[in-house]
N, C-alpha and C. Protein backbone atom coordinates (compact mmCIF):
# COMPACT_ATOMS: atom_id res chain seq x y z
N UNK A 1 0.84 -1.18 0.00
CA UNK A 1 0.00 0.00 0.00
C UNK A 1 0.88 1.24 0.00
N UNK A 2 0.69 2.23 -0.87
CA UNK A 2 1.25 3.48 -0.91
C UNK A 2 1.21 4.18 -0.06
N UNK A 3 2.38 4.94 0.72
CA UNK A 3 1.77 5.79 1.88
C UNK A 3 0.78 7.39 1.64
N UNK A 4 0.18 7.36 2.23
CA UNK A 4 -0.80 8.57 1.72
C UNK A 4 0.04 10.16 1.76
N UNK A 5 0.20 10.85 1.04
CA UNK A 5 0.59 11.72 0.91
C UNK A 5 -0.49 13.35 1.70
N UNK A 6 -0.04 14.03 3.23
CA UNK A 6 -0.53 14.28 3.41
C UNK A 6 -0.48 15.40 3.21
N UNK A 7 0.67 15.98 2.52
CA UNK A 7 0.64 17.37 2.19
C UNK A 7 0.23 17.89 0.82
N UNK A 8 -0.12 19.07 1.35
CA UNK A 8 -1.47 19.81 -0.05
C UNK A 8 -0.25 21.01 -0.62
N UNK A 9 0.91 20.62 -0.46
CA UNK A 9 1.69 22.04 -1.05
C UNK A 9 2.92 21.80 -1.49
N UNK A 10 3.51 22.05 -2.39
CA UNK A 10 4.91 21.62 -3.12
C UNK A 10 5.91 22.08 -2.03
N UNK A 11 6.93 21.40 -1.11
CA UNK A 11 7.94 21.88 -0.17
C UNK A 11 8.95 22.33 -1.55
N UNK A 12 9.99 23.32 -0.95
CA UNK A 12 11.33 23.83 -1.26
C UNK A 12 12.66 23.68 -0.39
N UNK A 13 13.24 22.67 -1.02
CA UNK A 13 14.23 22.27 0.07
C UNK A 13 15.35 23.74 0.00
N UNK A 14 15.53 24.07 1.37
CA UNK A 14 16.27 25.44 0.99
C UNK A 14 17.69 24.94 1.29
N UNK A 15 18.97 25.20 0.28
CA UNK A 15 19.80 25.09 0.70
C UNK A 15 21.24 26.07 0.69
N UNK A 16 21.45 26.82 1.48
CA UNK A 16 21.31 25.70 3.08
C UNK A 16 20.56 25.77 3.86
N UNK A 17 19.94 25.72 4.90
CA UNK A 17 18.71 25.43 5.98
C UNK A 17 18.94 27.26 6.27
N UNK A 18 17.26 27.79 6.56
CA UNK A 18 17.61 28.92 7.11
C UNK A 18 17.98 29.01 8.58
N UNK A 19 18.56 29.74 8.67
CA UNK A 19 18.47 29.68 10.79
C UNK A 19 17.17 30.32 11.01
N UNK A 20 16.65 29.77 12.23
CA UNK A 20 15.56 30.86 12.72
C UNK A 20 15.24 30.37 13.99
N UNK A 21 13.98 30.51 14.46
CA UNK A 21 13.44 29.98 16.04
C UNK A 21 12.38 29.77 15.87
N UNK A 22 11.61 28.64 17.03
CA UNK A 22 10.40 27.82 16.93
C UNK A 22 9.93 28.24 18.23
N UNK A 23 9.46 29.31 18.43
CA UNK A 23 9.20 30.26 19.56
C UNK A 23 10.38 30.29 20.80
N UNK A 24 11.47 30.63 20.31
CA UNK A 24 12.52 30.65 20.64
C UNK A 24 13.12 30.03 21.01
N UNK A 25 13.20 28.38 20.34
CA UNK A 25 13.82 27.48 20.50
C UNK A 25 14.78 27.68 18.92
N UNK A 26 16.16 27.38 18.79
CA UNK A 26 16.96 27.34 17.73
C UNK A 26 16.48 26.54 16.64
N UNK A 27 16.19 26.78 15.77
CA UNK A 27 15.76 26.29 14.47
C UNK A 27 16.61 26.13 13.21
N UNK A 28 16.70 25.14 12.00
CA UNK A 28 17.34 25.09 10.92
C UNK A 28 15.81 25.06 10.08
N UNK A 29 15.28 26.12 9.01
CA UNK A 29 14.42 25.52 8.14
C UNK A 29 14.81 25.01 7.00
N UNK A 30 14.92 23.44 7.27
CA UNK A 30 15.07 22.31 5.96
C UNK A 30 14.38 22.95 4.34
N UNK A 31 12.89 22.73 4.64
CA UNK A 31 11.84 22.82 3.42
C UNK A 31 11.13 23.66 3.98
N UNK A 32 10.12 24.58 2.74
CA UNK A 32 9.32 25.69 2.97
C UNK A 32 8.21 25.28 2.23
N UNK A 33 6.81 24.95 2.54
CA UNK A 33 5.61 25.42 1.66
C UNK A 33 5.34 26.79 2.00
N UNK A 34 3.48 26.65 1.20
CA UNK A 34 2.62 27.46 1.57
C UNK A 34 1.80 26.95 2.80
N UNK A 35 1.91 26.19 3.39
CA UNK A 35 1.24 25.12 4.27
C UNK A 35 1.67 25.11 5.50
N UNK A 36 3.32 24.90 5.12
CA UNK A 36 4.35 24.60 6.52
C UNK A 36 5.66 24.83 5.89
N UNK A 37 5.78 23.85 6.97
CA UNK A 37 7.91 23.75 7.10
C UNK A 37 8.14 22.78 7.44
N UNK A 38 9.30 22.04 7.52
CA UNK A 38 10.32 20.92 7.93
C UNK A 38 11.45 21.85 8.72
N UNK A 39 11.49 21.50 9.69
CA UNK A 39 12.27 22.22 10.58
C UNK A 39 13.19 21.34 11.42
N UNK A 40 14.92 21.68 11.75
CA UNK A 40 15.38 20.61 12.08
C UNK A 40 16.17 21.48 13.70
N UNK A 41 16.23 20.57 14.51
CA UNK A 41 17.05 21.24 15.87
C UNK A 41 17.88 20.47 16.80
N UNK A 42 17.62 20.86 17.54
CA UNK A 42 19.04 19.92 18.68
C UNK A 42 18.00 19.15 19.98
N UNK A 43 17.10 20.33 20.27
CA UNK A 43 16.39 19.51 21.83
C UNK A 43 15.51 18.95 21.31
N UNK A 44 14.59 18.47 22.07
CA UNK A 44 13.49 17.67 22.27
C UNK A 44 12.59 18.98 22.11
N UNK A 45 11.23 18.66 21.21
CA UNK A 45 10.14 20.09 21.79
C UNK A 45 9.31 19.66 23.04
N UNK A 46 8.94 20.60 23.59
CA UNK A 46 7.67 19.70 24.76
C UNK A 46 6.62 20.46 24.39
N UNK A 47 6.09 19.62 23.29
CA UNK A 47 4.73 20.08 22.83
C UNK A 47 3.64 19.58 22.93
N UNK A 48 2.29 20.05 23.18
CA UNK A 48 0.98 19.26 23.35
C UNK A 48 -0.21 19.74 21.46
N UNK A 49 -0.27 18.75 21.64
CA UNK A 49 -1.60 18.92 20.56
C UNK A 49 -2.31 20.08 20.73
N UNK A 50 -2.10 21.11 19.11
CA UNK A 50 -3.04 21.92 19.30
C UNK A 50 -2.39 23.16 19.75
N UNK A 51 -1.43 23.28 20.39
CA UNK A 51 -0.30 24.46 21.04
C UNK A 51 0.18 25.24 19.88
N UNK A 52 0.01 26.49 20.41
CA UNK A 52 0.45 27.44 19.25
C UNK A 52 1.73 27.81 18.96
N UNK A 53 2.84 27.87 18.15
CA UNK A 53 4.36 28.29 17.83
C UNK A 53 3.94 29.44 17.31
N UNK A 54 5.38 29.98 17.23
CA UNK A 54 5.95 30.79 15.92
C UNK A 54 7.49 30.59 15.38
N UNK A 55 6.71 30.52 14.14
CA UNK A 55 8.37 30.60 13.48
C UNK A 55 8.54 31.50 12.64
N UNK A 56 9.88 31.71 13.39
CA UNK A 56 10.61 33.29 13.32
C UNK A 56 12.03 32.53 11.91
N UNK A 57 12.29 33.28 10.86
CA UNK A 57 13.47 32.71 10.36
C UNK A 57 13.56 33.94 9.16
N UNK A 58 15.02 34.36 8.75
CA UNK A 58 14.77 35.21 7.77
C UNK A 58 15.55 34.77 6.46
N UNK A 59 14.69 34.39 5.24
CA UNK A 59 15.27 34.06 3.82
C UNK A 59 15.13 35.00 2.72
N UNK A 60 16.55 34.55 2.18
CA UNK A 60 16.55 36.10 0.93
C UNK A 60 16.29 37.21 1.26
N UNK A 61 17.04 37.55 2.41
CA UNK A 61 17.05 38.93 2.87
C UNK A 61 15.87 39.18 3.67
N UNK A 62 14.58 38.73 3.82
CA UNK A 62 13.42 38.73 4.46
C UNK A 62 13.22 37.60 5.41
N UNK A 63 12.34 38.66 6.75
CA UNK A 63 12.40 38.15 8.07
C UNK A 63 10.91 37.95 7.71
N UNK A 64 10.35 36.38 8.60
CA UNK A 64 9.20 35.75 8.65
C UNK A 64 9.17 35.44 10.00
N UNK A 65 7.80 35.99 10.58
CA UNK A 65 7.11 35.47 11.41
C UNK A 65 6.41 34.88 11.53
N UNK A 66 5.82 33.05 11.33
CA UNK A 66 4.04 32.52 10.90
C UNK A 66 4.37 31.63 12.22
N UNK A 67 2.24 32.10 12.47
CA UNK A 67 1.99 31.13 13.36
C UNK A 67 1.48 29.48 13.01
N UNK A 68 1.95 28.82 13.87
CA UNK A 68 2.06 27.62 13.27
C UNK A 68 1.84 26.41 14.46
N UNK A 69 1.25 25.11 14.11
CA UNK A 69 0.75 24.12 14.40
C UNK A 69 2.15 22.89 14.50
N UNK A 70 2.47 22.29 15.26
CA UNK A 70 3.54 20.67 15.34
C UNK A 70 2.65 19.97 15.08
N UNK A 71 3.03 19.28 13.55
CA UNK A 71 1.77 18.30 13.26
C UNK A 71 2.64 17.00 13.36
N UNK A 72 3.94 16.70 13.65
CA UNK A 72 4.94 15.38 13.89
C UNK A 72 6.04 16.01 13.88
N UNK A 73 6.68 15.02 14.98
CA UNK A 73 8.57 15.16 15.59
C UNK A 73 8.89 14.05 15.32
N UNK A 74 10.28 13.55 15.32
CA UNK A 74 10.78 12.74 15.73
C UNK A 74 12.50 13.13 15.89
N UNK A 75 13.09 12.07 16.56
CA UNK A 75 14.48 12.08 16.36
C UNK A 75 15.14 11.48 15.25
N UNK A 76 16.32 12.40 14.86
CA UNK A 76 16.89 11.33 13.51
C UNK A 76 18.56 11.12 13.95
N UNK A 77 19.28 10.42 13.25
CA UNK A 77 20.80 10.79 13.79
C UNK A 77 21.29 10.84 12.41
N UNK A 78 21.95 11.90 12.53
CA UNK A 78 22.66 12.04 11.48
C UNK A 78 24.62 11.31 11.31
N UNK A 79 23.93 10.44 10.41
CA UNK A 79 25.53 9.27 10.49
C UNK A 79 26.82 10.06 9.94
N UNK A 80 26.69 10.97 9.61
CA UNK A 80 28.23 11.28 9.51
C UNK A 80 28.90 12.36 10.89
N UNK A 81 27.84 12.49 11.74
CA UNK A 81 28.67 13.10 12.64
C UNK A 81 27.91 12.28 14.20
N UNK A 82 27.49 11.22 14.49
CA UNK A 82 26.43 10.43 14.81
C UNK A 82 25.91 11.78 16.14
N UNK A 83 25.28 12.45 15.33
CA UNK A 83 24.98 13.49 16.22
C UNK A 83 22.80 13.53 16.20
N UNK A 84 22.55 13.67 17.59
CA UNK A 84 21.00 13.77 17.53
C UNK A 84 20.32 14.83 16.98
N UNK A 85 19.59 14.38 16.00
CA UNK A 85 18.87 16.36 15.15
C UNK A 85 17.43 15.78 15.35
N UNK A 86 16.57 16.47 15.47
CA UNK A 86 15.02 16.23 15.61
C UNK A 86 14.54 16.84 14.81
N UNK A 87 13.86 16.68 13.71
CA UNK A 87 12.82 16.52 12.66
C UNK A 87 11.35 16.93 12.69
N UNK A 88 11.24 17.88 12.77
CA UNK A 88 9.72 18.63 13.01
C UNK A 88 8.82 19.19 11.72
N UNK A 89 7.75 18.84 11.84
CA UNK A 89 7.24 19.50 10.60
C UNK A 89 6.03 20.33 11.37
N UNK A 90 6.00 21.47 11.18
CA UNK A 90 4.96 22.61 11.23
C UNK A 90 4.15 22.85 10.07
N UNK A 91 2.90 22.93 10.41
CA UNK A 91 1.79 23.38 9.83
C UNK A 91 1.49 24.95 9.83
N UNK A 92 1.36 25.81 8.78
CA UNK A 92 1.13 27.01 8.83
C UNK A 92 -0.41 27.47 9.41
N UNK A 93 -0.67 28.51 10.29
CA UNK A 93 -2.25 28.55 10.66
C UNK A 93 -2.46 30.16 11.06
N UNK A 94 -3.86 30.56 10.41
CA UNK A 94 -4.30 31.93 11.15
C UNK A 94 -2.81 33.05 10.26
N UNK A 95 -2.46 32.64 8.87
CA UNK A 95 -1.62 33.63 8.45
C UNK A 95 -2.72 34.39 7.49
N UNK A 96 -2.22 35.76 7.61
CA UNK A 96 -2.78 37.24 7.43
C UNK A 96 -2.41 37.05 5.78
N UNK A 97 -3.14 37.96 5.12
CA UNK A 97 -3.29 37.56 3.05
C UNK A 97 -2.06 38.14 3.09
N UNK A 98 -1.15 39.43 4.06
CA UNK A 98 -0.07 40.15 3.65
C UNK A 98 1.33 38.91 3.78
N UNK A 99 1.05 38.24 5.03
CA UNK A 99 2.12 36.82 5.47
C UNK A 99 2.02 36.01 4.15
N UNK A 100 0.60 35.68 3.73
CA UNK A 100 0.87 34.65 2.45
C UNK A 100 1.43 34.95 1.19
N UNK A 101 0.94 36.41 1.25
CA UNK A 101 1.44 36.97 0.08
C UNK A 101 2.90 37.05 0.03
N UNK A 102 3.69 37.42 0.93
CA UNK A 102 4.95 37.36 1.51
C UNK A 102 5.42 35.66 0.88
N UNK A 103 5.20 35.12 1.41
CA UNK A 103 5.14 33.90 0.85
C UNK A 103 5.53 33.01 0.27
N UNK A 104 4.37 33.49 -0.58
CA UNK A 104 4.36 32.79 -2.17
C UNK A 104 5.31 33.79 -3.19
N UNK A 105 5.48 34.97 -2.50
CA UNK A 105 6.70 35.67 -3.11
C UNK A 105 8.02 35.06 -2.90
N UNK A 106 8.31 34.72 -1.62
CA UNK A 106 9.39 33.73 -1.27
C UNK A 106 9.97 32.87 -2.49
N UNK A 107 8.91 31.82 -1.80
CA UNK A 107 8.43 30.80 -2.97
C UNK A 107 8.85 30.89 -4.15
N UNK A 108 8.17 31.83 -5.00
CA UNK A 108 8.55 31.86 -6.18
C UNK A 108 9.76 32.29 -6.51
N UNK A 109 10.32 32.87 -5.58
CA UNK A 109 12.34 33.31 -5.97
C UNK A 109 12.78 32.15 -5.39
N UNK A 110 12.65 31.66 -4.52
CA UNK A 110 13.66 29.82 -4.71
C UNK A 110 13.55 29.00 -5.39
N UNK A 111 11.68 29.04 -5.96
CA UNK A 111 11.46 27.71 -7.42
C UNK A 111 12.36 28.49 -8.25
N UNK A 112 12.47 29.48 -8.61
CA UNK A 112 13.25 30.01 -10.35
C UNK A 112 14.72 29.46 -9.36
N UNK A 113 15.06 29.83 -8.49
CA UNK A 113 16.68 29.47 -8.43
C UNK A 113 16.81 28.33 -8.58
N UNK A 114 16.17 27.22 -8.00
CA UNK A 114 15.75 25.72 -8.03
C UNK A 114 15.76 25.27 -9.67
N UNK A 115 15.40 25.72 -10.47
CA UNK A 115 15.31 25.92 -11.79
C UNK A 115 16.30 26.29 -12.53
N UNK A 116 16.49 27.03 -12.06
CA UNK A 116 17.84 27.85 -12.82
C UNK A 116 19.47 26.89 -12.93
N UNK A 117 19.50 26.67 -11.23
CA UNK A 117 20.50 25.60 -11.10
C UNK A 117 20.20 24.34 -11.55
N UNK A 118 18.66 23.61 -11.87
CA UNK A 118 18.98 22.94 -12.42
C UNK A 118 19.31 22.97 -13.83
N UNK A 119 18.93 24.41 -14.41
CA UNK A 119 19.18 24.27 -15.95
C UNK A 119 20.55 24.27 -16.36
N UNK A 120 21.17 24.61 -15.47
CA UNK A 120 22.74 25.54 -15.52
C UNK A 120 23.45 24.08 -15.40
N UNK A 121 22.75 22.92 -14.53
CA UNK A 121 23.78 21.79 -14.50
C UNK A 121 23.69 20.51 -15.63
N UNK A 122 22.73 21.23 -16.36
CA UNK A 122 22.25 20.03 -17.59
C UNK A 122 22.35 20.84 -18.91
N UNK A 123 23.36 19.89 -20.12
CA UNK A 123 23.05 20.72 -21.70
C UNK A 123 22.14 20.79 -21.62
N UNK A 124 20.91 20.29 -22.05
CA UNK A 124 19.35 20.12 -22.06
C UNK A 124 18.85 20.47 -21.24
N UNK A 125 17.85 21.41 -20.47
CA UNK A 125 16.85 21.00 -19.85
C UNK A 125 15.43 21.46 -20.23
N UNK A 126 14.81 20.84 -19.79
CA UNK A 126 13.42 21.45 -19.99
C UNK A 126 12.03 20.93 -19.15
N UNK A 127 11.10 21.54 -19.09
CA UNK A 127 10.45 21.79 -17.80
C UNK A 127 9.17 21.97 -18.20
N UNK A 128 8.03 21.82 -17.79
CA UNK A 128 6.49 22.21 -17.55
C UNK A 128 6.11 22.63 -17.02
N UNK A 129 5.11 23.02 -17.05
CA UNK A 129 4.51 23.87 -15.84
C UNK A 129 3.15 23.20 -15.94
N UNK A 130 2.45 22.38 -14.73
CA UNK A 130 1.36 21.92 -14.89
C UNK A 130 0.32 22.83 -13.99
N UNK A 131 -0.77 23.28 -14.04
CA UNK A 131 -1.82 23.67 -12.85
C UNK A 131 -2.62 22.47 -12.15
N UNK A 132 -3.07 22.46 -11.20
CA UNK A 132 -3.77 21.62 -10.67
C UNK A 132 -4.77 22.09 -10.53
């Protein structure tokens, strides 16, 4: 059986991770939707269902504040330095049309770089654009 795919939004793996904070806990943001984030750190969170964050992080020159939902943690170890990183994914919630708009402006300057580098590393490339 296929695992169900529960996200409704294309992530952007940013690289390298932005720094930021998970209501002032130290943060790396891995991936960015319109939805959420993948967020990676050092402690444990002590979070309850339903508890409100913010994540604070600033990319491409712009500082983000969204409030946001822990929809799964876990621990991972990362084998080349066998060091503990924890794996969080946040859900975006209660963001203002000016935050989304912010956004999807983001967004769209890391897909073209995402793009760009990949065109730049292939003779060929070429690409679609589908709507859903």
């Amino acid at each position: 059986m296929a695992k169900e795919e529960k996200r409704n939004a294309r992530r952007i793996r940013l690289q390298p991770p932005a720094a930021g904070d998970l209501s002032h806990v130290p943060v790396s943001v891995a991936d960015l939707s319109t939805s959420g984030a993948r967020i990676q750190h050092d402690t444990r969170l002590l979070f309850q269902p339903g508890k409100r964050f913010t994540l604070s992080f600033t990319c491409d020159g712009e500082k983000f504040s969204i409030p946001c939902n822990v929809a799964r943690s876990r621990l991972d170890i990362q084998n080349s330095a066998h060091r503990k990183v924890y794996t969080t994914g946040v859900k975006f919630v209660d963001m203002t049309e000016d935050m989304e708009e912010r956004l999807w402006g983001l967004l769209g300057v890391l897909a073209i770089d995402v793009l760009a580098h990949e065109a730049a590393s292939h003779d060929e490339y070429q690409f679609t654009i589908i709507a859903n």
